[in-house]
C-alpha atoms as a PDB file:
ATOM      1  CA  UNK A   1      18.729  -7.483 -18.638  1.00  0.00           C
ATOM      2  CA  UNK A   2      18.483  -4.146 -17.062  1.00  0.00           C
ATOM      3  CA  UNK A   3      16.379  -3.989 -13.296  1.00  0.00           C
ATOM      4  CA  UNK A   4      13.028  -3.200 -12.929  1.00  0.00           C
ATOM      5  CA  UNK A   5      12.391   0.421 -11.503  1.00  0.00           C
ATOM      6  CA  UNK A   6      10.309   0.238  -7.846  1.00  0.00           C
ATOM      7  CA  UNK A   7       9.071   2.277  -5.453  1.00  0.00           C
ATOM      8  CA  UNK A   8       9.359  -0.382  -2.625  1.00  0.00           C
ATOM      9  CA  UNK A   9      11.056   0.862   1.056  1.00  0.00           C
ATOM     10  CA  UNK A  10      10.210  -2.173   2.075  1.00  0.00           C
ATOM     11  CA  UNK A  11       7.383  -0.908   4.757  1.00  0.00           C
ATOM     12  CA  UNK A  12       5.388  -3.512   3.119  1.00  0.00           C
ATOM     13  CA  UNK A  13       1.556  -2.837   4.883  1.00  0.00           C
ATOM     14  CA  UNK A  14      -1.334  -1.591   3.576  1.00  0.00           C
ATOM     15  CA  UNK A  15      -3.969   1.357   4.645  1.00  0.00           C
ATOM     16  CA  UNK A  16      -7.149  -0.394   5.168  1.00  0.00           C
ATOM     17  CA  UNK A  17      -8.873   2.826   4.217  1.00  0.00           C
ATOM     18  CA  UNK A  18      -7.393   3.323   1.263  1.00  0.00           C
ATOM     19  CA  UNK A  19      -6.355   0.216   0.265  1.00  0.00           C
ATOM     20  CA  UNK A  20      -2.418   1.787  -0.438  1.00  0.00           C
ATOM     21  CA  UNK A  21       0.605   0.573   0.536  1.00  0.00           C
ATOM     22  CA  UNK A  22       2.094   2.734   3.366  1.00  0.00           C
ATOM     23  CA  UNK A  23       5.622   2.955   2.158  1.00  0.00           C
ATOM     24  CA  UNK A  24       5.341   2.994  -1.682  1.00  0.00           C
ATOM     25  CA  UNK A  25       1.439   3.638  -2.254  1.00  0.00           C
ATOM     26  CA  UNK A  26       0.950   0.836  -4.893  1.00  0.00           C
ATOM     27  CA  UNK A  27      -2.307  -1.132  -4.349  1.00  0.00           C
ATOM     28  CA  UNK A  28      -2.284  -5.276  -3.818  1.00  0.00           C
ATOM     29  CA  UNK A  29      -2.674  -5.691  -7.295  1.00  0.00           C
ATOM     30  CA  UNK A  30      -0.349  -3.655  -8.679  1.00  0.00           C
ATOM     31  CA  UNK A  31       2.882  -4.612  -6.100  1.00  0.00           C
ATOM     32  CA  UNK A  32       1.606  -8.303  -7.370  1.00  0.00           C
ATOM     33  CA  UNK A  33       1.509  -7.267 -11.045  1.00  0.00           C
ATOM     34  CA  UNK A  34       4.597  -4.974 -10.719  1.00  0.00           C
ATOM     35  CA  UNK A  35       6.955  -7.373 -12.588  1.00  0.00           C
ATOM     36  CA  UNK A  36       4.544  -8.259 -15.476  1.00  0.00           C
ATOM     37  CA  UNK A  37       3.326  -4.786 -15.984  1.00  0.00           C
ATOM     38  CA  UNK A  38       4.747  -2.713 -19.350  1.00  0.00           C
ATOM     39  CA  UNK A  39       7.627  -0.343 -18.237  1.00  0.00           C
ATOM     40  CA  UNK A  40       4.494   2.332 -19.480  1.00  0.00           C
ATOM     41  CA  UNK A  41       2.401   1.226 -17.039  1.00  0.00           C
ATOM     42  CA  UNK A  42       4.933   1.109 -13.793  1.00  0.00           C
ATOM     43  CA  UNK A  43       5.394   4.652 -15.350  1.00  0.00           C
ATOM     44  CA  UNK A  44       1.821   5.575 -14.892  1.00  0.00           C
ATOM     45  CA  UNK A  45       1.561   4.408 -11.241  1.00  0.00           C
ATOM     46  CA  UNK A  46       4.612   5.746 -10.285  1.00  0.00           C
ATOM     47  CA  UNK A  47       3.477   9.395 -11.465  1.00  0.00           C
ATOM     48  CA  UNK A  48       0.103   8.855  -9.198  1.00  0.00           C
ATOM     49  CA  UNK A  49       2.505   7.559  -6.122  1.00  0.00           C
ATOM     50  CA  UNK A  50       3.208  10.931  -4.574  1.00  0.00           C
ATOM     51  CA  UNK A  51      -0.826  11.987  -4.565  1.00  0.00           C
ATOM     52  CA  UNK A  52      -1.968   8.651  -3.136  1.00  0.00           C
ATOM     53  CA  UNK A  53       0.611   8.423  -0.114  1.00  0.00           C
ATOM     54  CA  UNK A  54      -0.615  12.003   0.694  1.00  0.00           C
ATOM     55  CA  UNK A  55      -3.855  10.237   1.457  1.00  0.00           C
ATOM     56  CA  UNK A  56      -2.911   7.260   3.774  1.00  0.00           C
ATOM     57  CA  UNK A  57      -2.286   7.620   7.336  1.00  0.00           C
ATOM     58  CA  UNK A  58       1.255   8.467   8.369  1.00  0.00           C
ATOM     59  CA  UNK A  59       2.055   5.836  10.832  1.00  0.00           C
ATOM     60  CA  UNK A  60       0.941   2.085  10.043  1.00  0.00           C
ATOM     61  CA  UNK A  61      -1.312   0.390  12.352  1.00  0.00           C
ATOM     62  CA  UNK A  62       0.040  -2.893  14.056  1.00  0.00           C
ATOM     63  CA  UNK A  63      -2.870  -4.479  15.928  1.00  0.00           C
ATOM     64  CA  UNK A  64      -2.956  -7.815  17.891  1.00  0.00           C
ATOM     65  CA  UNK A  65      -5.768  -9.964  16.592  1.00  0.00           C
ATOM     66  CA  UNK A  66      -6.866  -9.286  20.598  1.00  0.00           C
ATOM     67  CA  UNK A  67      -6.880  -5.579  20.166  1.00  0.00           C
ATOM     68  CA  UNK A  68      -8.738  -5.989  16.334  1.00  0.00           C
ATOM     69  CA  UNK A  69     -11.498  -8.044  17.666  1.00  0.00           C
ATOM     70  CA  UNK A  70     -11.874  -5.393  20.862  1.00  0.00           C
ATOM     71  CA  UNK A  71     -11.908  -2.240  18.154  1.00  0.00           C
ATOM     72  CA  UNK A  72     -14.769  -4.381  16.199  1.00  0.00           C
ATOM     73  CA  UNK A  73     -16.880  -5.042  18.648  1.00  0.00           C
ATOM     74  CA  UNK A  74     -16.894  -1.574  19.949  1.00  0.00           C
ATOM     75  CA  UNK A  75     -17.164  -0.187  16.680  1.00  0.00           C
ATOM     76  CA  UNK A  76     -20.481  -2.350  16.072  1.00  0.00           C
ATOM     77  CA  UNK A  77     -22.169  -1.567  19.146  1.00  0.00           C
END
């Protein structure tokens, strides 16, 4: 059996904008689909990687749940 390909770095969080991964760029579904999906398919994301991670912010955000609930409540009034 030969290993499965993946752009993991193991940064594992994801852009809330953009719904990427900030250290590979894969989506939820596709890191949880990664080892049922063809070897076509992980082909096909893996081409779109380098576009997408252009798009996410740079520097992951790591917010207390304090510090969340502060940023909402300021951003809804």
């Amino acid at each position: 059996m030969s290993a499965i390909e993946s752009p993991c770095i193991l940064v594992c969080s994801i852009d809330d904008k953009t719904g990427y991964c900030f250290g590979c760029g894969r989506t939820r579904g596709e890191i949880a689909a990664w080892l049922t999906m063809t070897p076509a398919d992980r082909r096909a994301v893996m081409e779109s990687l380098p576009a997408r991670l252009a798009t996410v912010e740079r520097r992951p955000r790591r917010e207390t749940r304090r510090a969340r609930l502060a940023r909402e409540r300021a951003e809804r009034a």
